[in-house]
C-alpha atoms as a PDB file:
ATOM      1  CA  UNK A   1     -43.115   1.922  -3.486  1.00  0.00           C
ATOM      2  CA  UNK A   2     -39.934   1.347  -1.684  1.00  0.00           C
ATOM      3  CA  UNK A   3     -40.106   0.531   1.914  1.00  0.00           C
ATOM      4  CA  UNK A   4     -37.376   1.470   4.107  1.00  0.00           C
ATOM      5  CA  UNK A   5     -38.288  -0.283   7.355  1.00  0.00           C
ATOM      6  CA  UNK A   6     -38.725  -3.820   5.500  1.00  0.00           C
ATOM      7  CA  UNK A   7     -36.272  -6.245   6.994  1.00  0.00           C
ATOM      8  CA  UNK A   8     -34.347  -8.288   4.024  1.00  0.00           C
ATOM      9  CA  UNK A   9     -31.177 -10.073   3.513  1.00  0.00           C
ATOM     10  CA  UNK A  10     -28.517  -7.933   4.230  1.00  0.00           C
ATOM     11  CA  UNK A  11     -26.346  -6.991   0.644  1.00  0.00           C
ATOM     12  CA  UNK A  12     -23.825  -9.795  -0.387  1.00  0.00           C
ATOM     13  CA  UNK A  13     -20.310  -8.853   1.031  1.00  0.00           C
ATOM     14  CA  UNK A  14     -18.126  -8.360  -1.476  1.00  0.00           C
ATOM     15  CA  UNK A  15     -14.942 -10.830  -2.283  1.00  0.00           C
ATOM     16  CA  UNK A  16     -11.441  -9.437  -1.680  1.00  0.00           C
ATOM     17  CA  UNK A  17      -8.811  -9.606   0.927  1.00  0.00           C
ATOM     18  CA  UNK A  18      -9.381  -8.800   4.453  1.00  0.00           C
ATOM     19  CA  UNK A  19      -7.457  -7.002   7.356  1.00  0.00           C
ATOM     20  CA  UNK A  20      -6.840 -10.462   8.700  1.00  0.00           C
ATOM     21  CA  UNK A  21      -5.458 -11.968   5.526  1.00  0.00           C
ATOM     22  CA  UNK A  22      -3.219  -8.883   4.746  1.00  0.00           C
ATOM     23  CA  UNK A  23      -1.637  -8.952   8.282  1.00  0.00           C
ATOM     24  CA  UNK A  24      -0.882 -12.554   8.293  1.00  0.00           C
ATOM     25  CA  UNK A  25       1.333 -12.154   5.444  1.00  0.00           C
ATOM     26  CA  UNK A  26       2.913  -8.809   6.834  1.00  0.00           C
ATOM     27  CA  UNK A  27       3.429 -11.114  10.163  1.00  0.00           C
ATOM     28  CA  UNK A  28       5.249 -14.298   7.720  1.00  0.00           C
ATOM     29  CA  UNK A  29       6.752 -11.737   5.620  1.00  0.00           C
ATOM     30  CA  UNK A  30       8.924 -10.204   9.044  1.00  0.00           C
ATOM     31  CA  UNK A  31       9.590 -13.715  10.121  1.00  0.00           C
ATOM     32  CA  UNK A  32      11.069 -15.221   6.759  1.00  0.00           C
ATOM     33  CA  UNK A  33      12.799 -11.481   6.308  1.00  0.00           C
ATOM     34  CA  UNK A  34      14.096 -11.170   9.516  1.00  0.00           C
ATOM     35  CA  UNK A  35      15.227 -15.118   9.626  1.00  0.00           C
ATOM     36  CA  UNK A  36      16.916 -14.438   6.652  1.00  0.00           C
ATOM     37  CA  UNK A  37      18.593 -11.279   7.272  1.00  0.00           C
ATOM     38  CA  UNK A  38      19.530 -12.414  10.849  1.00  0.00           C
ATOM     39  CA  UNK A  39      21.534 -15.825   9.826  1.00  0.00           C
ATOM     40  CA  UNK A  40      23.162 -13.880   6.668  1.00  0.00           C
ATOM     41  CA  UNK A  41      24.472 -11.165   9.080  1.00  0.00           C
ATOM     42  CA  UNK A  42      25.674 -13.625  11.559  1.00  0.00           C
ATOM     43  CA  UNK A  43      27.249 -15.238   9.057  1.00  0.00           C
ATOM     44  CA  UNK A  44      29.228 -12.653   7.982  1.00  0.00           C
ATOM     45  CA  UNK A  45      29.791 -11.746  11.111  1.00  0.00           C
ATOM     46  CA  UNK A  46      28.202  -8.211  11.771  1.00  0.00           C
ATOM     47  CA  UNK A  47      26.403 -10.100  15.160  1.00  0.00           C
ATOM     48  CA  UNK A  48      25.656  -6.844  16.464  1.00  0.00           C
ATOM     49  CA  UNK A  49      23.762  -5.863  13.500  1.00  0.00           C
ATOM     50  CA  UNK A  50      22.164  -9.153  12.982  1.00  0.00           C
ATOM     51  CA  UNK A  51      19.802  -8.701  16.440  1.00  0.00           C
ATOM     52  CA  UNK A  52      17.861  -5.697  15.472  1.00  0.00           C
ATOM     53  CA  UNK A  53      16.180  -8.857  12.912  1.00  0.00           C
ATOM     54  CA  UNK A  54      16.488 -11.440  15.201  1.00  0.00           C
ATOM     55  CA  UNK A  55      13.888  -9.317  17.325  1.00  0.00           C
ATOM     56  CA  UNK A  56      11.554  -9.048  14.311  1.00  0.00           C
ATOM     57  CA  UNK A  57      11.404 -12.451  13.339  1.00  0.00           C
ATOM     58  CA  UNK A  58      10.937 -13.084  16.807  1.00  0.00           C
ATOM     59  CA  UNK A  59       8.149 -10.917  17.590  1.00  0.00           C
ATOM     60  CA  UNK A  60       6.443 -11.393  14.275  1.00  0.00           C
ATOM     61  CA  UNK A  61       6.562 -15.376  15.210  1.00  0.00           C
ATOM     62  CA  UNK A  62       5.117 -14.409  18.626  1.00  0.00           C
ATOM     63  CA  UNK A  63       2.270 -12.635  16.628  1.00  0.00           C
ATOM     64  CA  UNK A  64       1.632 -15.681  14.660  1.00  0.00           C
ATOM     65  CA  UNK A  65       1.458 -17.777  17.922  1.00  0.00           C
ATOM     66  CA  UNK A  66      -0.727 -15.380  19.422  1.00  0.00           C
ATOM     67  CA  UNK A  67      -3.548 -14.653  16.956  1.00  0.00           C
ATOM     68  CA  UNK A  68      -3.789 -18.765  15.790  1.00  0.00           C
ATOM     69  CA  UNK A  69      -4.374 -19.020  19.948  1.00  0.00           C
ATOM     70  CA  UNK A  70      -6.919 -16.648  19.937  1.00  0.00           C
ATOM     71  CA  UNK A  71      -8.476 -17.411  16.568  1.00  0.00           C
ATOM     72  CA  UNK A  72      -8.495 -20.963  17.160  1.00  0.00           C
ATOM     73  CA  UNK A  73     -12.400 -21.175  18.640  1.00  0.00           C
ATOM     74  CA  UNK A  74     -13.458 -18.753  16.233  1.00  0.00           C
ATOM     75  CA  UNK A  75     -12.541 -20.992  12.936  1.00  0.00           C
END
């Protein structure tokens, strides 16, 4: 007979990729990208059209900064 208030080990979580893991590379992914677009614009010279990704890379890179800060004591 099964017992329903019987405290066991909870079920094994299973393997795959996490929030965490997925938005880490979305957050590298708009750095490199925007890096990239950004210096090949400039280079051209559309400037004006280079800072729309100059603002991505940045504020992906700020993301990066800010989540290893905060994950830091957590690891």
């Amino acid at each position: 007979m099964n017992d329903q208030y019987r405290i066991t080990e909870p079920p094994p979580q299973q393997g795959g990729v996490g929030h965490f893991t997925i938005m880490t590379v979305a957050l590298w992914i708009g750095v490199v990208a925007g890096f990239v677009l950004n210096t090949g614009l400039q280079a051209v010279g559309l400037h004006f059209a280079a800072i729309p990704f100059g603002a991505i890379a940045l504020g992906c890179g700020i993301a990066l900064i800010v989540r290893a800060v905060k994950t830091r004591n957590r690891r």
